[in-house]
Each structure stands twice: as structure tokens, then as C-alpha cells.
Protein backbone atom coordinates (compact mmCIF):
# COMPACT_ATOMS: atom_id res chain seq x y z
CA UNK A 1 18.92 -6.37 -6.19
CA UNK A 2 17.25 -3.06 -5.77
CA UNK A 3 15.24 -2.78 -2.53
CA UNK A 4 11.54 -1.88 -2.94
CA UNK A 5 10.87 1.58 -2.67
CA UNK A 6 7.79 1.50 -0.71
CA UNK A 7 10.98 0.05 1.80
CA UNK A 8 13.05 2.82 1.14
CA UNK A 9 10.24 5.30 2.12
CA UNK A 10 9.10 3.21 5.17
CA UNK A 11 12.86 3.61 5.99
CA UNK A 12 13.72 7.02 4.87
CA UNK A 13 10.21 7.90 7.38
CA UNK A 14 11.26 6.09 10.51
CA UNK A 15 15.08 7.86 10.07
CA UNK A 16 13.04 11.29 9.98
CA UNK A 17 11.28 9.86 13.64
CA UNK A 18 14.25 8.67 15.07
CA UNK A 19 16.65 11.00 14.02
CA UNK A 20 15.16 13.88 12.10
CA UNK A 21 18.11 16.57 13.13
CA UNK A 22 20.76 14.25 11.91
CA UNK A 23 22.40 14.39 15.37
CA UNK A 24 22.96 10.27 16.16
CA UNK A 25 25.91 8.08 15.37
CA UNK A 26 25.85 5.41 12.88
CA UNK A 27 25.05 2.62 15.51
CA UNK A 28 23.19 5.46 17.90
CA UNK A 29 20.48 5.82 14.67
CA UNK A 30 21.21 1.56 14.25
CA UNK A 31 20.39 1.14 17.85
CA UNK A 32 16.93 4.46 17.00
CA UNK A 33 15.75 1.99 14.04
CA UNK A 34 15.73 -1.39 15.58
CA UNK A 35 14.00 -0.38 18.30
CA UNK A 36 11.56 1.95 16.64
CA UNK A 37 7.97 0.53 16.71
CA UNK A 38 7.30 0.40 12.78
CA UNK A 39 10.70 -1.16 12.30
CA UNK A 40 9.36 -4.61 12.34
CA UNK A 41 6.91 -3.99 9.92
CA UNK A 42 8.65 -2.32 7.35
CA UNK A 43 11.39 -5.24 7.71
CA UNK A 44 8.27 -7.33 6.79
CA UNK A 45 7.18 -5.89 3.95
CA UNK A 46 10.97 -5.54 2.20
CA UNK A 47 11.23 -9.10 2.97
CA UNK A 48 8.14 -9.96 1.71
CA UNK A 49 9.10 -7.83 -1.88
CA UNK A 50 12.34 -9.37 -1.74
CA UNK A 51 10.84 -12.61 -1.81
CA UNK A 52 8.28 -12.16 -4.55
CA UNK A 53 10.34 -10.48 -6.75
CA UNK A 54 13.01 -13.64 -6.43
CA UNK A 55 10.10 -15.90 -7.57
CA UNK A 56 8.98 -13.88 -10.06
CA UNK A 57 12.60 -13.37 -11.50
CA UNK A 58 13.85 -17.08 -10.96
CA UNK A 59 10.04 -18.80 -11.87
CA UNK A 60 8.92 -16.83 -14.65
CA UNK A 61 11.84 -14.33 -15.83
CA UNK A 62 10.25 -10.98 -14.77
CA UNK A 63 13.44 -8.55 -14.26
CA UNK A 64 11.12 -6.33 -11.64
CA UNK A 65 7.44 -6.08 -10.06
CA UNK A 66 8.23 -2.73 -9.92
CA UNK A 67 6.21 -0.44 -12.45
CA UNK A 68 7.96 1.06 -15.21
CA UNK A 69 5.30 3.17 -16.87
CA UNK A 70 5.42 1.20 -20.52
CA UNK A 71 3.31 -1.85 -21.75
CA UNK A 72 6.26 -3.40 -23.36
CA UNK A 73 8.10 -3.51 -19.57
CA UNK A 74 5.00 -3.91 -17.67
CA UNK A 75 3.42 -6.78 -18.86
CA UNK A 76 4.57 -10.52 -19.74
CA UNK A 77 4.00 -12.98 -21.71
CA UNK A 78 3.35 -16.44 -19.14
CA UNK A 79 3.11 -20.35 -19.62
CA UNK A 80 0.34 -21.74 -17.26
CA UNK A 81 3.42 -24.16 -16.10
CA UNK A 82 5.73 -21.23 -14.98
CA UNK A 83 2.66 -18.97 -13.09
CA UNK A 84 1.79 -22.69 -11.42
CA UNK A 85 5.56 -22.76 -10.16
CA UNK A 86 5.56 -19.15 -9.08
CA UNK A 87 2.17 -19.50 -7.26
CA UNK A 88 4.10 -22.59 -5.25
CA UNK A 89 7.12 -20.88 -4.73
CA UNK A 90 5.12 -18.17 -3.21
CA UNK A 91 2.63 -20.57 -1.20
CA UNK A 92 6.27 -22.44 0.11
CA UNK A 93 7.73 -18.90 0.79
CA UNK A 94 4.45 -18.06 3.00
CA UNK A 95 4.21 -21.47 4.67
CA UNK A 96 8.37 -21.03 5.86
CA UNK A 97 7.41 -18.00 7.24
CA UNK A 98 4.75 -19.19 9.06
CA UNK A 99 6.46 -21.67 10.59
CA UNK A 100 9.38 -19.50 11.48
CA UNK A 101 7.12 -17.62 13.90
């Protein structure tokens, strides 16, 4: 699955703060990121994207929420019966994390 790419620039950003001559390690920049203060909320928001576009794939057959920039790849066609399941899946999704915390 391709990540998100708000994700991608949340993490290409926080790379530039921890690390922005390229100087650290591999687990020197791992060590950077995890304990960088917007880590946790990028991780949030990837995970959140993740989760919607599962739903929206597995519930309704939508490839990606990303936008494409054409009608015909942008927009769907949707039973009242498959938005319903989506809309639970999504509620369920939101409730587990909830109760994770």
C-alpha cells in the first residue's frame, strides 16, 4: 500500500529537523525520529490514512482516497449499504483506538 503523502512530507520534514546535514546513522536518525516531538503525530495521521483507505478499499472498492486529478478516478459510484458499512468500519476503527489509549 502506498503511504499517504501528507506522511511522507510530515516525515521527509522531521528528517530535515533531526538530521538536515545527513550526518546520523541509520538507527542514530531511528533513535532522532522517535524521539522527535512531531513524531507522534505524524505516526497518527499515517495510521489514521492507513486505516481509512483500508475501509474504503475493502467496504466500498475505492483503489485510493488519494486525488488523481480526473472525474472518472475521483469519484464513485456507492450503494447506501456499502457507505453504511464503511461509516461502521470507520466508527469501530475510532472506538479501538480510543480504547487503546
Amino acid at each position: 500500500m502506498e503511504a499517504p503523502v501528507e506522511a511522507i512530507d510530515s516525515l521527509a520534514q522531521i528528517i530535515r529537523q533531526v538530521d538536515g546535514s545527513n550526518s546520523l546513522g541509520a538507527a542514530a536518525l531511528a533513535e532522532a525520529i522517535l524521539n522527535h516531538r512531531d513524531t507522534a503525530n505524524a505516526m497518527r495521521t499515517f495510521n489514521r490514512d492507513t486505516v481509512l483507505e483500508r475501509i474504503a478499499r475493502k467496504e466500498m472498492g475505492v483503489k485510493t482516497l488519494q486525488r488523481r486529478g480526473r472525474d472518472d478516478l475521483d469519484f464513485y459510484e456507492v450503494g447506501v449499504i456499502l457507505l453504511k458499512n464503511a461509516l461502521e468500519a470507520a466508527y469501530q476503527a475510532g472506538m479501538d483506538a480510543a480504547n487503546r489509549q
